[in-house]
N, C-alpha and C. Protein backbone atom coordinates (compact mmCIF):
# COMPACT_ATOMS: atom_id res chain seq x y z
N UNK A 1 163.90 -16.91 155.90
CA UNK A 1 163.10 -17.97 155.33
C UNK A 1 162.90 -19.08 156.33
N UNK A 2 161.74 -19.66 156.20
CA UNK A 2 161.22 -20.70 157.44
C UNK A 2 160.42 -21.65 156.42
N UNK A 3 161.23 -22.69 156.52
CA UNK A 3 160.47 -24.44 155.56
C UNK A 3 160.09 -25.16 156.87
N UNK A 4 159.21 -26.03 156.98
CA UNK A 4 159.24 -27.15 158.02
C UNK A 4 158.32 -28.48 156.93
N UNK A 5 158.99 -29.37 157.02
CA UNK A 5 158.91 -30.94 156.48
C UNK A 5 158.79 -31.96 157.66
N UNK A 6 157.64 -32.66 157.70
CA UNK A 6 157.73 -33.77 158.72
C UNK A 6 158.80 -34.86 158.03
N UNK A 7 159.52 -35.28 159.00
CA UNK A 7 160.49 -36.32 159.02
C UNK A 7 159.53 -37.82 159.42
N UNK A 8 159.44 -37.89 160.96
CA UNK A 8 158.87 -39.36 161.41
C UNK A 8 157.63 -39.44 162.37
N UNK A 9 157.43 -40.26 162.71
CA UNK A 9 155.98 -39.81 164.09
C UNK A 9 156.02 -40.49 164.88
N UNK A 10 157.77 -41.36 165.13
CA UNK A 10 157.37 -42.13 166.52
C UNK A 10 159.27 -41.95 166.79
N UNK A 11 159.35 -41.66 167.49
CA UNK A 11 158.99 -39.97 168.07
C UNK A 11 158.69 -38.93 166.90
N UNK A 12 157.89 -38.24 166.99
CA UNK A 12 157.60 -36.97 165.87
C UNK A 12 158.71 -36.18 165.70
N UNK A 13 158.89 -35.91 164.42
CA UNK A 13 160.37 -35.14 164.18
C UNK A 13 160.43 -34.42 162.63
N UNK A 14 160.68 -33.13 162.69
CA UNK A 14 160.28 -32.22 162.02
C UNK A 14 161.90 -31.94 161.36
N UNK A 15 161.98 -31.43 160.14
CA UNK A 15 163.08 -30.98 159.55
C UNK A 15 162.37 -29.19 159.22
N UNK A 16 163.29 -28.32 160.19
CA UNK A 16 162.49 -27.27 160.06
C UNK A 16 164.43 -26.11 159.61
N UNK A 17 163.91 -25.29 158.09
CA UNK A 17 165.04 -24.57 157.63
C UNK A 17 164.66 -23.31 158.52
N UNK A 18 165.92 -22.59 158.88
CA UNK A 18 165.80 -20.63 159.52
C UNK A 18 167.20 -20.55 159.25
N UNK A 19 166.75 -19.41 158.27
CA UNK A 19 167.51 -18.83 157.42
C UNK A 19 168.79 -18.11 158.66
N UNK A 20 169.97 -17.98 158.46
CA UNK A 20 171.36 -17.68 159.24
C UNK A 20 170.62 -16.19 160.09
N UNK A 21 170.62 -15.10 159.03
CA UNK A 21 170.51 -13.84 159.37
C UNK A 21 168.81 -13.41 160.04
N UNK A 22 168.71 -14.21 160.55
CA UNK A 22 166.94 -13.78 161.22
C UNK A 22 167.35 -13.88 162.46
N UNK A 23 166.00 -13.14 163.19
CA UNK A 23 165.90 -12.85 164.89
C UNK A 23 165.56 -14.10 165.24
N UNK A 24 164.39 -15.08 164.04
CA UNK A 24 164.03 -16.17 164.82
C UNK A 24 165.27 -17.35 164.53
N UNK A 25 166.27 -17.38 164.12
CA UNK A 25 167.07 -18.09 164.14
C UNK A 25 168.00 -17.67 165.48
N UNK A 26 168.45 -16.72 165.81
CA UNK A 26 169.34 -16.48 167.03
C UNK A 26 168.58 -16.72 168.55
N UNK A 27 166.90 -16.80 168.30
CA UNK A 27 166.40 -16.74 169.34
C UNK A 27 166.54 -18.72 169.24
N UNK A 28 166.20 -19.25 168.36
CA UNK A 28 166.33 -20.76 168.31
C UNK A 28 167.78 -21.48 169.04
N UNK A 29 168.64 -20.65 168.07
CA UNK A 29 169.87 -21.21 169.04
C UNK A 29 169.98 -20.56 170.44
N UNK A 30 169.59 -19.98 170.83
CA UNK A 30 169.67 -19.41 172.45
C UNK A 30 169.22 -20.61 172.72
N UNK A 31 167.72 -20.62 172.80
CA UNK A 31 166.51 -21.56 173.47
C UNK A 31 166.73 -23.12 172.99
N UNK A 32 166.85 -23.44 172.16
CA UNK A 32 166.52 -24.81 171.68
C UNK A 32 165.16 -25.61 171.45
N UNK A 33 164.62 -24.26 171.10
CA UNK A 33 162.95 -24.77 171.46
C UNK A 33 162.12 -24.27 170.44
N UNK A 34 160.88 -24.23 170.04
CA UNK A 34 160.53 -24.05 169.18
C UNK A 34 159.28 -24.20 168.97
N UNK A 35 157.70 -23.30 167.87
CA UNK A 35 156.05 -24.13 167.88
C UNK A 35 156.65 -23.65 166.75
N UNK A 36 155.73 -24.64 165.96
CA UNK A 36 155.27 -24.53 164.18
C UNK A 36 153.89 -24.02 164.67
N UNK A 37 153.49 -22.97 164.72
CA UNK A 37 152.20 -22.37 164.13
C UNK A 37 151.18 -22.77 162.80
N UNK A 38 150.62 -23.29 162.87
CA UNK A 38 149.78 -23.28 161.59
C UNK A 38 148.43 -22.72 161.60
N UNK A 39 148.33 -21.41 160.77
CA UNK A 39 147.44 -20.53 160.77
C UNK A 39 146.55 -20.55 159.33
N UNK A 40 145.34 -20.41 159.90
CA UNK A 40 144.26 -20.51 158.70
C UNK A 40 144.74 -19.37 157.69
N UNK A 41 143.57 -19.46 156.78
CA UNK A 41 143.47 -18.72 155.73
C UNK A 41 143.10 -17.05 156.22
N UNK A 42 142.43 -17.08 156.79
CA UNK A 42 141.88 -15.88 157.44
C UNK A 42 143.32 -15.15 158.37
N UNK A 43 144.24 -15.71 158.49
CA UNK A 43 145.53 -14.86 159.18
C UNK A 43 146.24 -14.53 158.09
N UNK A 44 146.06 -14.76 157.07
CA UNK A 44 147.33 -14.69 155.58
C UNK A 44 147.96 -12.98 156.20
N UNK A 45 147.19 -12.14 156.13
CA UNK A 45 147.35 -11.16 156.34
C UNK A 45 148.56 -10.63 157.76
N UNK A 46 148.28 -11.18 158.63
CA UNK A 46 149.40 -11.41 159.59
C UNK A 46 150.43 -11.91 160.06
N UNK A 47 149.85 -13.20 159.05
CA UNK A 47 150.89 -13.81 158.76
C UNK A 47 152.17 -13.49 158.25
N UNK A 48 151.62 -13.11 157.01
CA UNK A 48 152.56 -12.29 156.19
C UNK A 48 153.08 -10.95 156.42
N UNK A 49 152.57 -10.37 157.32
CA UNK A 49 153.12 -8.86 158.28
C UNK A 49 154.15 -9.36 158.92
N UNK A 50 153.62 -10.67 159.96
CA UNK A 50 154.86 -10.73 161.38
C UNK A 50 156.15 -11.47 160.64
N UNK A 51 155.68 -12.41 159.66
CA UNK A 51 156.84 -13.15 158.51
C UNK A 51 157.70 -12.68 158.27
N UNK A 52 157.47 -10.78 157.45
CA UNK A 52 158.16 -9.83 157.04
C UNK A 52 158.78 -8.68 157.45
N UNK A 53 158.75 -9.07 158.58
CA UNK A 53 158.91 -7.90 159.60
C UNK A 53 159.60 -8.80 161.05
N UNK A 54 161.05 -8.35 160.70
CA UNK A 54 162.10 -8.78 161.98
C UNK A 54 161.87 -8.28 163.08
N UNK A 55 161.68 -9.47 163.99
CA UNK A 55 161.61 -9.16 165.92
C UNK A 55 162.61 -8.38 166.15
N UNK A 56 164.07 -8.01 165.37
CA UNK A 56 164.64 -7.36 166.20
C UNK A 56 164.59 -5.93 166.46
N UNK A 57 163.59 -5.63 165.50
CA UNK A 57 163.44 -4.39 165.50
C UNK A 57 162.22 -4.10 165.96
N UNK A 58 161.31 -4.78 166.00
CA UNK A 58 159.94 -4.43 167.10
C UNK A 58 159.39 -5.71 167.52
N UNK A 59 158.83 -5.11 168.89
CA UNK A 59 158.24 -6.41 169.44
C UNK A 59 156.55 -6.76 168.40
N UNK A 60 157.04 -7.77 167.65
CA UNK A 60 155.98 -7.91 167.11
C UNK A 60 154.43 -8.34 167.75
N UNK A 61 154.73 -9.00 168.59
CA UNK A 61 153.36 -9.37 169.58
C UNK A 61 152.49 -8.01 169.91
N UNK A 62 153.07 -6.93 170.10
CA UNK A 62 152.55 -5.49 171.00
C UNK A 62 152.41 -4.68 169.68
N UNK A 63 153.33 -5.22 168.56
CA UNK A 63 152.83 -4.17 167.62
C UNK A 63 151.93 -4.59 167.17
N UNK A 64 151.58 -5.78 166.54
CA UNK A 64 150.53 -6.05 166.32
C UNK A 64 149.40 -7.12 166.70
N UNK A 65 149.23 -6.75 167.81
CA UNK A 65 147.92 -7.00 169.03
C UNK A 65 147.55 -8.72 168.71
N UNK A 66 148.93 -9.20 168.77
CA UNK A 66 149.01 -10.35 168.37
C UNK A 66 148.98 -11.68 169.88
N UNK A 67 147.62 -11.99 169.91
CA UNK A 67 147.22 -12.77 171.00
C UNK A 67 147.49 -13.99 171.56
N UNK A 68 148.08 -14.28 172.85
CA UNK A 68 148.98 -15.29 172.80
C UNK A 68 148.49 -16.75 173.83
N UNK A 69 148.85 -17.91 174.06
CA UNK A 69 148.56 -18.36 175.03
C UNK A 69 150.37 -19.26 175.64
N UNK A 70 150.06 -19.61 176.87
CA UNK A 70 151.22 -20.35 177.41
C UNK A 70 151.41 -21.55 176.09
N UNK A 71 152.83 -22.42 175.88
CA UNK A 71 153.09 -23.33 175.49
C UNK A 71 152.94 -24.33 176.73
N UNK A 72 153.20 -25.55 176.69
CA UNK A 72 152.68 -26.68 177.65
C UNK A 72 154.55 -26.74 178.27
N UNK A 73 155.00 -27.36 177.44
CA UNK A 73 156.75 -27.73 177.48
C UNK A 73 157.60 -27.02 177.09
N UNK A 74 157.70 -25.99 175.87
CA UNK A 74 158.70 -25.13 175.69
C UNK A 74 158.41 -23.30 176.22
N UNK A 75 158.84 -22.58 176.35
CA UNK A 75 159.36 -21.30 176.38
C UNK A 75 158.17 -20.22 175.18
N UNK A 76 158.21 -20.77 174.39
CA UNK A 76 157.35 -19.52 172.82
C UNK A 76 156.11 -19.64 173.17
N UNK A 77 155.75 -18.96 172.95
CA UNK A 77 154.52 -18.90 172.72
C UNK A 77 152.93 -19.66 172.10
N UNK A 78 152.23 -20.00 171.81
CA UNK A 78 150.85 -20.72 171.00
C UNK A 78 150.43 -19.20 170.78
N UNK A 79 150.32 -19.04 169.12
CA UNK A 79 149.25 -17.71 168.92
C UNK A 79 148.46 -18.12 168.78
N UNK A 80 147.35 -17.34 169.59
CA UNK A 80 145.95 -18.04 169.00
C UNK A 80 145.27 -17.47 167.50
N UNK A 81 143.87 -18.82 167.59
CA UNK A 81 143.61 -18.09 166.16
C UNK A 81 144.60 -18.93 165.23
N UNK A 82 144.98 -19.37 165.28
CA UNK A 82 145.84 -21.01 164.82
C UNK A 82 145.23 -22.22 165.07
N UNK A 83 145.10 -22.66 163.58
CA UNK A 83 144.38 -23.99 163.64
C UNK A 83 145.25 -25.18 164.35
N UNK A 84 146.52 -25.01 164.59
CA UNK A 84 147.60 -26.67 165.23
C UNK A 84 148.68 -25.85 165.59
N UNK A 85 149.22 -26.25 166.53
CA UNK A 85 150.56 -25.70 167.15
C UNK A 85 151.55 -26.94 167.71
N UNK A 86 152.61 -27.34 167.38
CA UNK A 86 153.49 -27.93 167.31
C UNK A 86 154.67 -27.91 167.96
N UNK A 87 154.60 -28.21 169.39
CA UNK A 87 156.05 -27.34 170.48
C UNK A 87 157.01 -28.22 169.98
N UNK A 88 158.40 -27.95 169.67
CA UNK A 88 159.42 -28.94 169.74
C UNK A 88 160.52 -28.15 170.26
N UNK A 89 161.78 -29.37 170.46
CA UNK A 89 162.97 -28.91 171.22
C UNK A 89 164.08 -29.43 169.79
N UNK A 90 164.92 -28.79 169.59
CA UNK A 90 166.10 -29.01 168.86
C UNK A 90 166.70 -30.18 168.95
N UNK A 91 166.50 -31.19 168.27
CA UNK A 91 167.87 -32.09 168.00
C UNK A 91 168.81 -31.84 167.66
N UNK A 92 170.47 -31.70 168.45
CA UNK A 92 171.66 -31.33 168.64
C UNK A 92 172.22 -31.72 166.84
N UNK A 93 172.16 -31.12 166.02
CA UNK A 93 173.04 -31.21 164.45
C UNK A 93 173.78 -30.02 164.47
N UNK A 94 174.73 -29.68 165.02
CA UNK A 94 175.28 -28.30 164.65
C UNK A 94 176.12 -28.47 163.29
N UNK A 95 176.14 -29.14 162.49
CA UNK A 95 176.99 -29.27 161.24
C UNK A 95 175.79 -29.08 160.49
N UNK A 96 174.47 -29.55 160.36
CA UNK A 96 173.25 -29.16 159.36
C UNK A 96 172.66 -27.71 159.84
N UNK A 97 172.73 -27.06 160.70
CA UNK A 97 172.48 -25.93 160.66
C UNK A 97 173.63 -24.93 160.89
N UNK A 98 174.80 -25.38 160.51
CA UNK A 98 175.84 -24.15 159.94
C UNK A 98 176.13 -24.41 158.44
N UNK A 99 175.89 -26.06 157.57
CA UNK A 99 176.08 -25.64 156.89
C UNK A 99 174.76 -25.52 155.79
N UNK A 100 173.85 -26.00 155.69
CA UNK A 100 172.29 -25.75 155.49
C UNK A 100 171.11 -24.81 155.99
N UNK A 101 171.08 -24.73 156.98
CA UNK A 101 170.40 -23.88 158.18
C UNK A 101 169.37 -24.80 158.53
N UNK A 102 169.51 -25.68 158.12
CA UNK A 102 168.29 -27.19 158.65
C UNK A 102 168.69 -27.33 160.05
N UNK A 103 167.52 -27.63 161.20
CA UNK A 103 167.61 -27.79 162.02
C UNK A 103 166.33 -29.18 162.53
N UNK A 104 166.96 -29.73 163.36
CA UNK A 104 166.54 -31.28 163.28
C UNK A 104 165.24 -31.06 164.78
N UNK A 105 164.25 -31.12 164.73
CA UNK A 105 163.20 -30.79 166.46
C UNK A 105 162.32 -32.21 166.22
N UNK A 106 162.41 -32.29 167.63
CA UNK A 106 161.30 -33.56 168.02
C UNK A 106 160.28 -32.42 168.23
N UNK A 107 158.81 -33.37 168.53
CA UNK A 107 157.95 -32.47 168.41
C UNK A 107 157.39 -33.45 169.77
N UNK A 108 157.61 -32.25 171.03
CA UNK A 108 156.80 -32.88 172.21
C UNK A 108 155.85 -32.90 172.71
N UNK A 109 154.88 -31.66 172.71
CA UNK A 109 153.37 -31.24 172.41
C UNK A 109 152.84 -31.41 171.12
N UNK A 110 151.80 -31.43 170.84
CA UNK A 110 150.65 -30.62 169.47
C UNK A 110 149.78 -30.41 170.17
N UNK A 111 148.92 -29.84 170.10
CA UNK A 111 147.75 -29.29 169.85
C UNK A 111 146.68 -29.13 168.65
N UNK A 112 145.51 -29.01 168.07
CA UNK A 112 144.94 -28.62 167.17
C UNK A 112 143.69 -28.32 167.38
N UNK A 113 142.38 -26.97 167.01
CA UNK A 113 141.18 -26.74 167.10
C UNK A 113 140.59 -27.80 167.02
N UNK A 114 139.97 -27.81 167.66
CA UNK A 114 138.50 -28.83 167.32
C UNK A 114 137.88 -28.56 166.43
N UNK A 115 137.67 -27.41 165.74
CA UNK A 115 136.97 -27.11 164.72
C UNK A 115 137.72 -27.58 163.17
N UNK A 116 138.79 -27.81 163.28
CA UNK A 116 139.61 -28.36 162.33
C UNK A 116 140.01 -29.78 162.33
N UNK A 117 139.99 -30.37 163.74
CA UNK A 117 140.68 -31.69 164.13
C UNK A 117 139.71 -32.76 164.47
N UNK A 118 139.08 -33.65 164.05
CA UNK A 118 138.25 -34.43 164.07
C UNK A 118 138.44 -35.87 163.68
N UNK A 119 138.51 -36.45 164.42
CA UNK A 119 138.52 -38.12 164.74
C UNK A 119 140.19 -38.82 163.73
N UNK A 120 141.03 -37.59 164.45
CA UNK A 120 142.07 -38.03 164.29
C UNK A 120 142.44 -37.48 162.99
N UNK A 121 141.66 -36.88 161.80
CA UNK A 121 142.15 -35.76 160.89
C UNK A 121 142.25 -34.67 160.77
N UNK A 122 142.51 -33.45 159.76
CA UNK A 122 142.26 -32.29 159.70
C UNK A 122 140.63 -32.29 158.89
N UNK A 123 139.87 -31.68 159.05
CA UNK A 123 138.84 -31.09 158.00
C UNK A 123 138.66 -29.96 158.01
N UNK A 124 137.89 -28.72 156.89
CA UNK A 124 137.90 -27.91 156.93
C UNK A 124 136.44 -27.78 156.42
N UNK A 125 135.89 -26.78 157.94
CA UNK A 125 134.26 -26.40 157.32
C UNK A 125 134.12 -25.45 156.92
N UNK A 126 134.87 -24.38 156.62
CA UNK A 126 134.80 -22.99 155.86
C UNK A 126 136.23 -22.31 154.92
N UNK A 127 136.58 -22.22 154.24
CA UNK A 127 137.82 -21.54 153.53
C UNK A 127 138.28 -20.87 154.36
N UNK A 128 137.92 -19.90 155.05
CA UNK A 128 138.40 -19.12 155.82
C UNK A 128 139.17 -20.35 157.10
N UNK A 129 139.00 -21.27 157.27
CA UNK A 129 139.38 -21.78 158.18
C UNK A 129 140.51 -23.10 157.21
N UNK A 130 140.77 -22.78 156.44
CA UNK A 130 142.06 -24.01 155.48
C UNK A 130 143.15 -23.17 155.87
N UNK A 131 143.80 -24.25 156.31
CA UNK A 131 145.38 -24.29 156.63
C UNK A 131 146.51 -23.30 155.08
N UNK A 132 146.91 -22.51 155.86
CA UNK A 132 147.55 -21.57 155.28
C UNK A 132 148.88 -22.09 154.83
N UNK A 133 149.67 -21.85 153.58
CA UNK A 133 150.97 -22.48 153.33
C UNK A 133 151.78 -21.48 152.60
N UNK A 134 152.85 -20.84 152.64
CA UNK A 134 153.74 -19.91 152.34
C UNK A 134 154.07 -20.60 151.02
N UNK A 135 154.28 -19.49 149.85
CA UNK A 135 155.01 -20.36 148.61
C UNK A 135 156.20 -19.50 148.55
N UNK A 136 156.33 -17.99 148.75
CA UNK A 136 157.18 -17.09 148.32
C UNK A 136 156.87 -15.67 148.05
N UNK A 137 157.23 -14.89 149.15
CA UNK A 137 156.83 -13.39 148.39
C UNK A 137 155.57 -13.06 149.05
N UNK A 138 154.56 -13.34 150.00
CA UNK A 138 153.93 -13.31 150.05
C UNK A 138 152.77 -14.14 149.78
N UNK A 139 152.81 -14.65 148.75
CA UNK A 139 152.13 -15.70 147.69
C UNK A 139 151.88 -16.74 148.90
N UNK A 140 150.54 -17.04 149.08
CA UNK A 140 150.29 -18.27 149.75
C UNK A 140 149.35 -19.46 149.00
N UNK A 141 149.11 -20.77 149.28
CA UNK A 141 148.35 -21.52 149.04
C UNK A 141 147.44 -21.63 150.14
N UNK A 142 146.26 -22.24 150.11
CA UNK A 142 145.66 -23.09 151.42
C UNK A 142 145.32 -24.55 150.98
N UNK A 143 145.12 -24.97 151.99
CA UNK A 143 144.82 -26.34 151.82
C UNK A 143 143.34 -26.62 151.01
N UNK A 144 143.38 -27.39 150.09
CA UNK A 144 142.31 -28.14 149.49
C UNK A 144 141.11 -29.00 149.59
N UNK A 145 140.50 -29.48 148.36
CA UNK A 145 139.23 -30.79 149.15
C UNK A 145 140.21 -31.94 149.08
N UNK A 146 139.81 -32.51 150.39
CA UNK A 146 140.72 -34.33 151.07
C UNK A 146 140.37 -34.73 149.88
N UNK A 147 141.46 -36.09 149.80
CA UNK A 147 140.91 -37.08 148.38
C UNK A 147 141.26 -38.25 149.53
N UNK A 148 140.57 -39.27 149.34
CA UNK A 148 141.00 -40.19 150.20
C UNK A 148 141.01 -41.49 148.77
N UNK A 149 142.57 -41.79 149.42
CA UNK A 149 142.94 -42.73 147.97
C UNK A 149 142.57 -44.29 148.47
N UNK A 150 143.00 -45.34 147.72
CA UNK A 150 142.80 -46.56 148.32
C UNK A 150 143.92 -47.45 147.56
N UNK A 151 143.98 -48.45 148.39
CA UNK A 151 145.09 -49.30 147.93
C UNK A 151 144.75 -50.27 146.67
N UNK A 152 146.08 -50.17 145.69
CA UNK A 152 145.81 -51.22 144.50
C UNK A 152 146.02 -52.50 144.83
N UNK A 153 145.42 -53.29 143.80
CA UNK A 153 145.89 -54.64 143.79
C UNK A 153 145.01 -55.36 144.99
């Protein structure tokens, strides 16, 4: 299982859960490094393949022709075909990720499409292109129409 919750944005800092018994948890504590991927609607499908299906038993990139580019600062990878990518490095908590599996990352790169990222927001000009969100099981949400609220009083 993989949660990620923004924490702060100056420095950017992510509260991201990996579950004890995963490949991408042993590869995290090796490295200390880390991208949040965020993949449109149109990847659900691969998403949910490479999700469910442990690295340790196949290289998932080669099995499934899964296209990659350099990261800027960390070690992993940027898949492309991802609307925002998010490099971070581990903030040292070894007591929240032995006894939670929460693990604490600044976030030292981002990135995001241009086709999604515009004058400092997300927008979305096609469904196929809304930000993809895991609920359970497969089961995903995507992102919605913006509401832009305003202040009372």
């Amino acid at each position: 299982m993989t949660a990620t919750v923004v924490l702060d944005f100056e420095p950017p800092k992510l509260a991201v859960v990996i579950a004890q018994d995963t490949f991408t948890r042993e590869l995290l504590e090796v490295s200390g490094e880390l991208v949040v991927q965020v993949p449109p609607r149109r990847l659900a499908d691969l998403t949910w393949t490479v999700g469910s299906t442990s690295g340790s038993d196949v290289d998932k990139f080669d099995a499934f022709s899964i296209a990659t580019s350099p990261a800027s600062k960390v070690g992993a990878p940027l898949i492309d075909g991802c609307l925002a990518w998010l490099e971070a490095k581990v903030v040292p908590q070894p007591a929240l990720a032995k006894d939670y599996d929460l693990f604490l990352v600044e976030v030292v790169a981002a990135w995001a499409d241009d086709a999604v990222w515009q004058h400092g927001a997300f927008v979305f000009p096609s469904d196929e292109l809304r930000s993809l969100h895991h609920q359970s099981k497969g089961h995903f949400f995507v992102t919605g129409a913006a509401v832009d609220a305003k202040r009372l009083g």
